[in-house]
N, C-alpha and C. Protein backbone atom coordinates (compact mmCIF):
# COMPACT_ATOMS: atom_id res chain seq x y z
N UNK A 1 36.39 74.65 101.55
CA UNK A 1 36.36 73.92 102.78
C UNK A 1 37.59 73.01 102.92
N UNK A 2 38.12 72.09 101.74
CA UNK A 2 38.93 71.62 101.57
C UNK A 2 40.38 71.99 102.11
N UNK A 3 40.52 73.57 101.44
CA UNK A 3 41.75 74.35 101.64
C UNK A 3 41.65 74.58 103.14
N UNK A 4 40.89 75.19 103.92
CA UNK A 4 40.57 75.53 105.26
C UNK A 4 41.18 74.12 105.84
N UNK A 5 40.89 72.94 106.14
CA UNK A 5 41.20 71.45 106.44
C UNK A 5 42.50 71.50 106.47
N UNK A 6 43.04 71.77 105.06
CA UNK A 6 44.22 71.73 105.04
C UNK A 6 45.67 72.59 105.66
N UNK A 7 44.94 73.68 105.41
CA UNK A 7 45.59 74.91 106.28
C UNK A 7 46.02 74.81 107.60
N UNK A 8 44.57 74.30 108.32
CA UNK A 8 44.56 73.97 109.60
C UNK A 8 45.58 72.77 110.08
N UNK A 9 45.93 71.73 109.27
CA UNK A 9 46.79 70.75 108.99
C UNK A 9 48.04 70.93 109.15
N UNK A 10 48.24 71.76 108.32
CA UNK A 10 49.78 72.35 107.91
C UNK A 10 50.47 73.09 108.93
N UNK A 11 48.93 73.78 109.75
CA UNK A 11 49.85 75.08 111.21
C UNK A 11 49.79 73.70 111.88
N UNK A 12 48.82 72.77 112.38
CA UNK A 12 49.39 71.82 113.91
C UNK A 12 50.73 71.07 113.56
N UNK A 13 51.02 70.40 112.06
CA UNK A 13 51.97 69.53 111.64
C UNK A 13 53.57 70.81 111.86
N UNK A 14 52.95 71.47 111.41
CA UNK A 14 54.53 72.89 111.18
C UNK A 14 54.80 73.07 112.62
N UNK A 15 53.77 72.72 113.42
CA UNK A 15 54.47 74.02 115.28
C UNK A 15 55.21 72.71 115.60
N UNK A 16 55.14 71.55 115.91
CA UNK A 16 55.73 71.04 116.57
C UNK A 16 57.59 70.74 115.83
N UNK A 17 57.64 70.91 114.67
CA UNK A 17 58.88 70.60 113.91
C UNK A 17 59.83 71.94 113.88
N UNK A 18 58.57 73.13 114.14
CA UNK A 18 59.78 74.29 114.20
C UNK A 18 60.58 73.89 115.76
N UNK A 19 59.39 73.83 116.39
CA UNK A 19 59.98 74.13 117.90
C UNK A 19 61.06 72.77 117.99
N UNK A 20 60.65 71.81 117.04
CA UNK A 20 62.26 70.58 117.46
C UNK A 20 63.28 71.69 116.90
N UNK A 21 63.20 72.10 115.61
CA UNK A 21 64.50 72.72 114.76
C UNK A 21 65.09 73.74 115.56
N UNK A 22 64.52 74.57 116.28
CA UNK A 22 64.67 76.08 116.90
C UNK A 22 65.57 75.50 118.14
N UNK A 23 64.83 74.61 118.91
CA UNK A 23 65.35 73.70 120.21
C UNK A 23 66.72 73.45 119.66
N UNK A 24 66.90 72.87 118.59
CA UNK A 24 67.87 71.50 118.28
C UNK A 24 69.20 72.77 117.85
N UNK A 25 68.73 73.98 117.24
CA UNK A 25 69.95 74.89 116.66
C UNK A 25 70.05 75.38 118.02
N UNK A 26 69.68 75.97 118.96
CA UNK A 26 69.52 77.04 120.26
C UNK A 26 70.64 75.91 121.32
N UNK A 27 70.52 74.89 121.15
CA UNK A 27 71.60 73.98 121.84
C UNK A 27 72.59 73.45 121.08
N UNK A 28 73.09 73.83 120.16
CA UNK A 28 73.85 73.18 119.03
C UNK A 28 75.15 74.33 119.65
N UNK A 29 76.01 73.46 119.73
CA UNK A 29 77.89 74.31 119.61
C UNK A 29 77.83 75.38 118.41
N UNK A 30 78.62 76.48 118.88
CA UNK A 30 78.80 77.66 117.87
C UNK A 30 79.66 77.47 117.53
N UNK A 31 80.15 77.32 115.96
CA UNK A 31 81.01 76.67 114.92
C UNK A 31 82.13 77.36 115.29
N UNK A 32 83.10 76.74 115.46
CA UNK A 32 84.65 77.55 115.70
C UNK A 32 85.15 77.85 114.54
N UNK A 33 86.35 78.70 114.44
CA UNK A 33 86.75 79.52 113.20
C UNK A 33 87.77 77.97 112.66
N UNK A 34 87.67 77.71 111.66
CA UNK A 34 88.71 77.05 110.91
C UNK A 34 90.19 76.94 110.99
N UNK A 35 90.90 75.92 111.35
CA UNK A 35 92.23 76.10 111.28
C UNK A 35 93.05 76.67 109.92
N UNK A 36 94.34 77.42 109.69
CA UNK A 36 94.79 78.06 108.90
C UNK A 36 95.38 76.66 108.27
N UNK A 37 95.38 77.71 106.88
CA UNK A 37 95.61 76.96 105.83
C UNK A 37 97.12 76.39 106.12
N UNK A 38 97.54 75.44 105.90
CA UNK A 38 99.39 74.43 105.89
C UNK A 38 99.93 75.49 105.05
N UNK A 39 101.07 75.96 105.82
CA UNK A 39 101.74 76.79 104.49
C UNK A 39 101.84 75.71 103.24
N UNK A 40 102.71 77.00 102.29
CA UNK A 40 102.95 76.26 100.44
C UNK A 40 104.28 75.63 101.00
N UNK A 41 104.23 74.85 100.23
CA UNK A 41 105.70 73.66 100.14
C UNK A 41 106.68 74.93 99.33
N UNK A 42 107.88 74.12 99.87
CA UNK A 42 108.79 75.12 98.77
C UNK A 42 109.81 73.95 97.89
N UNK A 43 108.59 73.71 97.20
CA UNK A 43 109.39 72.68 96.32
C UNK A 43 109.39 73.92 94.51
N UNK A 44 110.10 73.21 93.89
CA UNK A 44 110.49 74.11 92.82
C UNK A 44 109.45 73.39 91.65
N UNK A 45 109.25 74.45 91.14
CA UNK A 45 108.01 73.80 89.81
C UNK A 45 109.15 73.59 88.46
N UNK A 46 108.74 72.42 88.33
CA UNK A 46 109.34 71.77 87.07
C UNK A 46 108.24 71.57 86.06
N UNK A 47 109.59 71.54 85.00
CA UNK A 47 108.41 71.45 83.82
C UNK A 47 108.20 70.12 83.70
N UNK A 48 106.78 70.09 82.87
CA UNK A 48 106.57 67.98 83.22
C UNK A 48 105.24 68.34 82.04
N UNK A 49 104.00 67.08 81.97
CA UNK A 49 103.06 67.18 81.45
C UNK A 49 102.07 68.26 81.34
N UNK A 50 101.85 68.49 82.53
CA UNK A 50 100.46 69.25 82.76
C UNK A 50 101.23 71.21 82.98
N UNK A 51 102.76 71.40 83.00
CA UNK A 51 103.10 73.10 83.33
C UNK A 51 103.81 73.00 81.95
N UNK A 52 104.23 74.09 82.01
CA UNK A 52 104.90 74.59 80.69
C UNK A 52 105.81 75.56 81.02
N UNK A 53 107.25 75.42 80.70
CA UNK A 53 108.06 76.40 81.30
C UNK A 53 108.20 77.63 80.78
N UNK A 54 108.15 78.67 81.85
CA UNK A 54 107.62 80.17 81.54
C UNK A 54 108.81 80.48 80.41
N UNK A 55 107.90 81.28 79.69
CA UNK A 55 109.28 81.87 78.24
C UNK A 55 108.72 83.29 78.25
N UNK A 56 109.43 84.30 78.67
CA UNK A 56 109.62 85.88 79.05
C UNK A 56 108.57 86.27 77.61
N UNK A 57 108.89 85.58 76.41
CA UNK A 57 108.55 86.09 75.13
C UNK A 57 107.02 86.17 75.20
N UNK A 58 106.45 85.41 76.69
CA UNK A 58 104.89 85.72 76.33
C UNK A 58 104.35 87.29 76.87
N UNK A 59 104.83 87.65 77.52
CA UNK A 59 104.88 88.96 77.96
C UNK A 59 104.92 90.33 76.94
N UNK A 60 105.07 89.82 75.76
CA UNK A 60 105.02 90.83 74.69
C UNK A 60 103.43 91.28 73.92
N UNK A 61 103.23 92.54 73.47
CA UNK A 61 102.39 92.40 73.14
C UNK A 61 102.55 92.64 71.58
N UNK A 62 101.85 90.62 70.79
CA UNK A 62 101.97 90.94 69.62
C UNK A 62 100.58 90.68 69.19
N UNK A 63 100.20 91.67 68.14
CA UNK A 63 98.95 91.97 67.90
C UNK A 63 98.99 91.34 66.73
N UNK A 64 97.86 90.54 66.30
CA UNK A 64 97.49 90.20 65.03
C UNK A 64 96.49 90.84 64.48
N UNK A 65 97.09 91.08 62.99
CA UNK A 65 96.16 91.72 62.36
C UNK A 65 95.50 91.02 61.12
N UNK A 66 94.34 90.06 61.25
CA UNK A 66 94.20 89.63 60.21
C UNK A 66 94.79 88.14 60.49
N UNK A 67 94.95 87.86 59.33
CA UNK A 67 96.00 86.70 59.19
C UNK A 67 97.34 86.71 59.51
N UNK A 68 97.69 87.70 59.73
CA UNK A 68 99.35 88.16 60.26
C UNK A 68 99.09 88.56 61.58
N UNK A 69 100.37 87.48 61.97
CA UNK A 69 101.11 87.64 63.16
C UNK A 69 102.26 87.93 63.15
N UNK A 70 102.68 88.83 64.27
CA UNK A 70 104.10 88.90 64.07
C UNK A 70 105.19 87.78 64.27
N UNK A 71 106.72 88.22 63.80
CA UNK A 71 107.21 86.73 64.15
C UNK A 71 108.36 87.68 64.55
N UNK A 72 109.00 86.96 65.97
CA UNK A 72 110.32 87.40 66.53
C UNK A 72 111.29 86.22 66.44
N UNK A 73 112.37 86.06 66.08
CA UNK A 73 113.13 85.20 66.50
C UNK A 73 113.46 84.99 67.65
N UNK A 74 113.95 83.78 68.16
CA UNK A 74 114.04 83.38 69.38
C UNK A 74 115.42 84.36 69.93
N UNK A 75 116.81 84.79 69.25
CA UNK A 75 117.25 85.49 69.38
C UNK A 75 117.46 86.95 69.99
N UNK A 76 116.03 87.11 69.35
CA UNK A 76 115.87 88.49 69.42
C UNK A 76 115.19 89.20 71.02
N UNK A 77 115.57 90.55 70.92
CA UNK A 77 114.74 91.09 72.36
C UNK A 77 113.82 92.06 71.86
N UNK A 78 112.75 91.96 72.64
CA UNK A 78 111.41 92.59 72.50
C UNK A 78 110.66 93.18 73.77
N UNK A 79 111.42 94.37 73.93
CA UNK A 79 110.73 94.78 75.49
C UNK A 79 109.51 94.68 75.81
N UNK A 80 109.23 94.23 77.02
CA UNK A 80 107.39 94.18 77.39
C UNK A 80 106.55 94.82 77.22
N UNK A 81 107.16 96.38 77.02
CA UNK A 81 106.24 97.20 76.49
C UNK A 81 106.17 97.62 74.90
N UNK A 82 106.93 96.71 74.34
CA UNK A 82 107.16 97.52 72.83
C UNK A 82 105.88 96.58 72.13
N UNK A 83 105.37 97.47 71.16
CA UNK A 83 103.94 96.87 70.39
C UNK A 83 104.39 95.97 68.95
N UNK A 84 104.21 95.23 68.49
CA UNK A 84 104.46 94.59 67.61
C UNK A 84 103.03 94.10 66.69
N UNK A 85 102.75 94.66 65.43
CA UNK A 85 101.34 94.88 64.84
C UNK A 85 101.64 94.44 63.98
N UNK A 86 100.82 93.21 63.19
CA UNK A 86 100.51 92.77 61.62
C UNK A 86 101.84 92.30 61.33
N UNK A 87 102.36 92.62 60.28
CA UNK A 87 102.81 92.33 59.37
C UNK A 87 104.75 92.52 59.71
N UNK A 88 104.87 91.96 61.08
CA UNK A 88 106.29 92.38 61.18
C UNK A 88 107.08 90.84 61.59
N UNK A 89 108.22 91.55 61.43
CA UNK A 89 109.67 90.43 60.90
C UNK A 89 110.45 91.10 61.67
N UNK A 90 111.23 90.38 63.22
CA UNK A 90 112.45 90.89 63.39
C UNK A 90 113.46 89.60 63.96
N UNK A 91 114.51 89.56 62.92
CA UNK A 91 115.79 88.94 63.17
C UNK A 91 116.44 88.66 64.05
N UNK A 92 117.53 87.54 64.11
CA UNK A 92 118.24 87.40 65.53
C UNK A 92 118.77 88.43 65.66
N UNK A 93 118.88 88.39 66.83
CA UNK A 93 119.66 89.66 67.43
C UNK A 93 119.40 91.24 67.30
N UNK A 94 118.23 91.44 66.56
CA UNK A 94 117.49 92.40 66.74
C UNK A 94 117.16 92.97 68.03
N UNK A 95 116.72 94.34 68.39
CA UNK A 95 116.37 94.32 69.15
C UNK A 95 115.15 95.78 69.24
N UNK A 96 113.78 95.27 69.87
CA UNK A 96 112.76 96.97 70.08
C UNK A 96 113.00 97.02 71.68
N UNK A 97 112.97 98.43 71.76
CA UNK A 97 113.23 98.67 73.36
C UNK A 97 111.61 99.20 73.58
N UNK A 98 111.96 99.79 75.07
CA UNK A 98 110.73 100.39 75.55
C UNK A 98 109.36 101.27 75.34
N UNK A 99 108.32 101.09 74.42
CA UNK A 99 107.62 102.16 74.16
C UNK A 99 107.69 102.02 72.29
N UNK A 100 108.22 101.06 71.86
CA UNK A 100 108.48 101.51 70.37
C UNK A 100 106.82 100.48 69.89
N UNK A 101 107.03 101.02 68.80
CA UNK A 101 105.67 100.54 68.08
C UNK A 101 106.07 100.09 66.30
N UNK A 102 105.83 98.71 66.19
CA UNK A 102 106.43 98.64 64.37
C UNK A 102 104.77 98.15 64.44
N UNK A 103 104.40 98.91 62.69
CA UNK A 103 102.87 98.84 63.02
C UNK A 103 102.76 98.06 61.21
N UNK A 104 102.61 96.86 60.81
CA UNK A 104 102.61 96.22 59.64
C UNK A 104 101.33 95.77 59.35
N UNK A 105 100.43 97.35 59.60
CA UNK A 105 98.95 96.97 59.00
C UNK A 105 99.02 96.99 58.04
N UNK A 106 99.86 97.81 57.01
CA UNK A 106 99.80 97.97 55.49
C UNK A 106 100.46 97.13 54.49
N UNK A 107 101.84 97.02 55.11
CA UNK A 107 102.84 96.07 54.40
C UNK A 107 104.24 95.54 55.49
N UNK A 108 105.05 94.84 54.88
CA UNK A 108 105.56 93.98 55.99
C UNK A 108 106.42 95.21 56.51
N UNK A 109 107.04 94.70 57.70
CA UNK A 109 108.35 95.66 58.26
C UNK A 109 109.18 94.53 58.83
N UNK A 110 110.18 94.56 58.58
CA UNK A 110 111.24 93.53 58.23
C UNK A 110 113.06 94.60 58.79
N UNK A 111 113.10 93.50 60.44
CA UNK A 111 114.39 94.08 61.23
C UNK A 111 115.81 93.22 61.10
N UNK A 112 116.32 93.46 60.20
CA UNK A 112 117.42 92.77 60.19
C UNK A 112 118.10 92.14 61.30
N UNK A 113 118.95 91.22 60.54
CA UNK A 113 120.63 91.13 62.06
C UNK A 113 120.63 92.23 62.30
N UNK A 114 120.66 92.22 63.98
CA UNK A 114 121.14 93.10 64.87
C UNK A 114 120.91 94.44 64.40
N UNK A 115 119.59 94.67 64.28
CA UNK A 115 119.08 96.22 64.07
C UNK A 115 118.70 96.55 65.21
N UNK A 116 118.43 97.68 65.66
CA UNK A 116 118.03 98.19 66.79
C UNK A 116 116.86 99.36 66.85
N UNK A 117 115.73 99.32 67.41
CA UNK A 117 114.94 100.29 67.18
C UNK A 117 114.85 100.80 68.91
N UNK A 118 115.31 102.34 69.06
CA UNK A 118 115.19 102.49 70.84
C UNK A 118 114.00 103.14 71.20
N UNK A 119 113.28 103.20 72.09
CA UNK A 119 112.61 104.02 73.03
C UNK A 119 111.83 105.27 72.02
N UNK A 120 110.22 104.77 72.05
CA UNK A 120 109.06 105.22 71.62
C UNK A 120 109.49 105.62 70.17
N UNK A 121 109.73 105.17 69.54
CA UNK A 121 110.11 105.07 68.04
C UNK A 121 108.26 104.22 67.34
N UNK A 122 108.18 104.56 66.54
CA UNK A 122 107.47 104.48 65.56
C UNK A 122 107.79 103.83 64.19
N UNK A 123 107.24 102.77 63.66
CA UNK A 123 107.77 102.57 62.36
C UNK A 123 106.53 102.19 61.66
N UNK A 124 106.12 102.49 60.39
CA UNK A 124 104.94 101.83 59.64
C UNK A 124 105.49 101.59 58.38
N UNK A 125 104.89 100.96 57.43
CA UNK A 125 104.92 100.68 55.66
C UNK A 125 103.83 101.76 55.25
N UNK A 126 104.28 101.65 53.92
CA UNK A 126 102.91 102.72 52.80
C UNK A 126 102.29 101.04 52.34
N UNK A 127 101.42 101.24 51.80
CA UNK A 127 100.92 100.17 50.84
C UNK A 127 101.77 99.95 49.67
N UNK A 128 102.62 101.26 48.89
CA UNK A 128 103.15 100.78 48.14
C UNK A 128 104.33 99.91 47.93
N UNK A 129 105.34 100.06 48.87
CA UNK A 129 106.58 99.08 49.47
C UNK A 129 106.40 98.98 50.94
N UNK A 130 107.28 97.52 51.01
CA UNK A 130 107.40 97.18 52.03
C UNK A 130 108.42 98.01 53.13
N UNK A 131 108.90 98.04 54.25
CA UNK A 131 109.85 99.16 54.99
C UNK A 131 110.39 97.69 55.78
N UNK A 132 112.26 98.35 55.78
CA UNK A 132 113.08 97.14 56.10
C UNK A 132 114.37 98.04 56.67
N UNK A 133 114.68 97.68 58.17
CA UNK A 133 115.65 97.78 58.00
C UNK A 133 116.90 96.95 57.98
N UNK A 134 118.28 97.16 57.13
CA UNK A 134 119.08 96.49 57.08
C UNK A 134 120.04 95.94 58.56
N UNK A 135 120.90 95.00 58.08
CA UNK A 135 121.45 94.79 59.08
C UNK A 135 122.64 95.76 60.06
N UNK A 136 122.58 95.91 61.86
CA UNK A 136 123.12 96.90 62.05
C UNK A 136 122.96 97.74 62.22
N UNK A 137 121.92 98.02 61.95
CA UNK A 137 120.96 99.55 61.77
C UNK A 137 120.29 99.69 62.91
N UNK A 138 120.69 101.67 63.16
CA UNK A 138 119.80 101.73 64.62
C UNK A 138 119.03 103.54 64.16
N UNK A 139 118.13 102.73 64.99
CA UNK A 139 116.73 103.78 64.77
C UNK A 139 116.65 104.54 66.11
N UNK A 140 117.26 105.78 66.08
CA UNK A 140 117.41 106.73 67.63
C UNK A 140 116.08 106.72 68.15
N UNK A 141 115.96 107.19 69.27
CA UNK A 141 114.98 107.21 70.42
C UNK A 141 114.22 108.52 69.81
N UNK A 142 112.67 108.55 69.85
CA UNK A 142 111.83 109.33 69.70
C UNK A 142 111.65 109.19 68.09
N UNK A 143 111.96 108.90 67.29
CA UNK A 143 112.18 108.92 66.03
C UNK A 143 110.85 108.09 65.50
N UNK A 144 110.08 109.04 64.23
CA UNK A 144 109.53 108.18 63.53
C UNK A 144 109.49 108.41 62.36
N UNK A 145 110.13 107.42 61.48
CA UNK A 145 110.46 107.94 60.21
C UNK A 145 109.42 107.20 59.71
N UNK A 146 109.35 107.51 57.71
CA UNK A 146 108.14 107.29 57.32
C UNK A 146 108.68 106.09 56.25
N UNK A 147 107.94 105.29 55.93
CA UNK A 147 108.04 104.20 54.84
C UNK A 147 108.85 104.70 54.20
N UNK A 148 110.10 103.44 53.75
CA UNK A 148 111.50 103.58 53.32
C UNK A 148 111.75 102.46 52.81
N UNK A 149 112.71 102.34 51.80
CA UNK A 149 113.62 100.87 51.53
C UNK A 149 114.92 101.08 51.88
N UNK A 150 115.10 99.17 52.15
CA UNK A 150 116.55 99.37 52.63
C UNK A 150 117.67 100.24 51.60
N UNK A 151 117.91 100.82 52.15
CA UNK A 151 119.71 101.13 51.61
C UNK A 151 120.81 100.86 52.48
N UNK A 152 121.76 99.84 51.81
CA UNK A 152 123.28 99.67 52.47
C UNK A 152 123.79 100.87 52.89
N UNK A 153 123.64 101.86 52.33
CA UNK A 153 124.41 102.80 53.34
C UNK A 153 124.11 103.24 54.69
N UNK A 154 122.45 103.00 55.16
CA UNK A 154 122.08 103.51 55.97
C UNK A 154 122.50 102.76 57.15
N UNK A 155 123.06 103.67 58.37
CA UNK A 155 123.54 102.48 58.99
C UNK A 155 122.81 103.12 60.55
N UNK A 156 122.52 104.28 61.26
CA UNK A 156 122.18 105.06 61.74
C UNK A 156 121.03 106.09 61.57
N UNK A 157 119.41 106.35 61.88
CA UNK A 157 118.54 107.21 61.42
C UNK A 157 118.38 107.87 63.09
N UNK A 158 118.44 109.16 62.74
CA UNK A 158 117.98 109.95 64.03
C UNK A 158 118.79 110.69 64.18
N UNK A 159 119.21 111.02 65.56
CA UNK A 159 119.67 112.03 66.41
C UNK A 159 121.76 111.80 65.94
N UNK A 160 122.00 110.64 66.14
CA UNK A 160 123.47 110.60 66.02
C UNK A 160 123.76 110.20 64.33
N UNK A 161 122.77 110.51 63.31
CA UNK A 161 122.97 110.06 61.78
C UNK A 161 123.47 111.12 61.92
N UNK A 162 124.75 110.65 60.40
CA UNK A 162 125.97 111.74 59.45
C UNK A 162 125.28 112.10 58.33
């Protein structure tokens, strides 16, 4: 009986508040579209507290493996697409081009002064030695040679080696 009382309560109290709300939206202004956004300033972003000035070198992808990260010198170039894995070392003036991969899951790989590795080259270590090349040294395009130690004589591996 209670609930019935109440019911009955709730429809006379509810009709008169819809019909204000229904009234009150049915005469209400239809929202106009928003003014456009202020263009961007063309002021120049400086470096300061809160930015950090862009360094190309984050664009690389260096993979850690483990506790090893790779390390590039600031010198050095490292194309955006070249992979850099575990356990690698490359020198000033080094340089990996497009597509190459030095992969130092096993043991270090270590790029001298001004070595050069070009275009989709491959390099890994065995577990048993480390793979290095010396300074000067260029590793032709497509090339993947297999775990090696330095030798001074080598000055050229690939397509244009004597």
């Amino acid at each position: 009986m209670a609930s019935a009382a109440l019911s009955r309560l709730s429809r006379r109290a509810a009709g008169p508040s819809l019909r204000r709300l229904i009234s009150a939206t049915a005469s209400a202004p239809l929202p106009t579209e928003a003014p456009p956004p202020p263009p961007p300033s063309a002021s120049v972003a400086t470096a300061g507290a809160d930015r950090v000035r862009w360094d190309y070198r984050g664009q690389r992808q260096l993979v850690p493996l483990g506790q090893w990260m790779p390390k590039v010198a600031v010198d050095a170039y490292v194309a955006p697409e070249a992979v850099l894995a575990g356990q690698v070392t490359v020198h000033d003036g080094a340089s990996v081009w497009s597509g190459a991969v030095l992969r130092g899951d096993l043991n270090k790989i270590t790029l001298g002064f001004c070595a050069n590795v070009q275009e989709r080259c491959v390099l890994h270590a065995a577990w048993s030695a480390p793979t290095g090349l010396p300074a000067e040294t260029l590793v032709d395009r497509w090339l993947c040679p297999g775990p090696w130690k330095e030798d001074p004589d080598w000055r050229t591996l690939g397509w244009e080696s004597s």
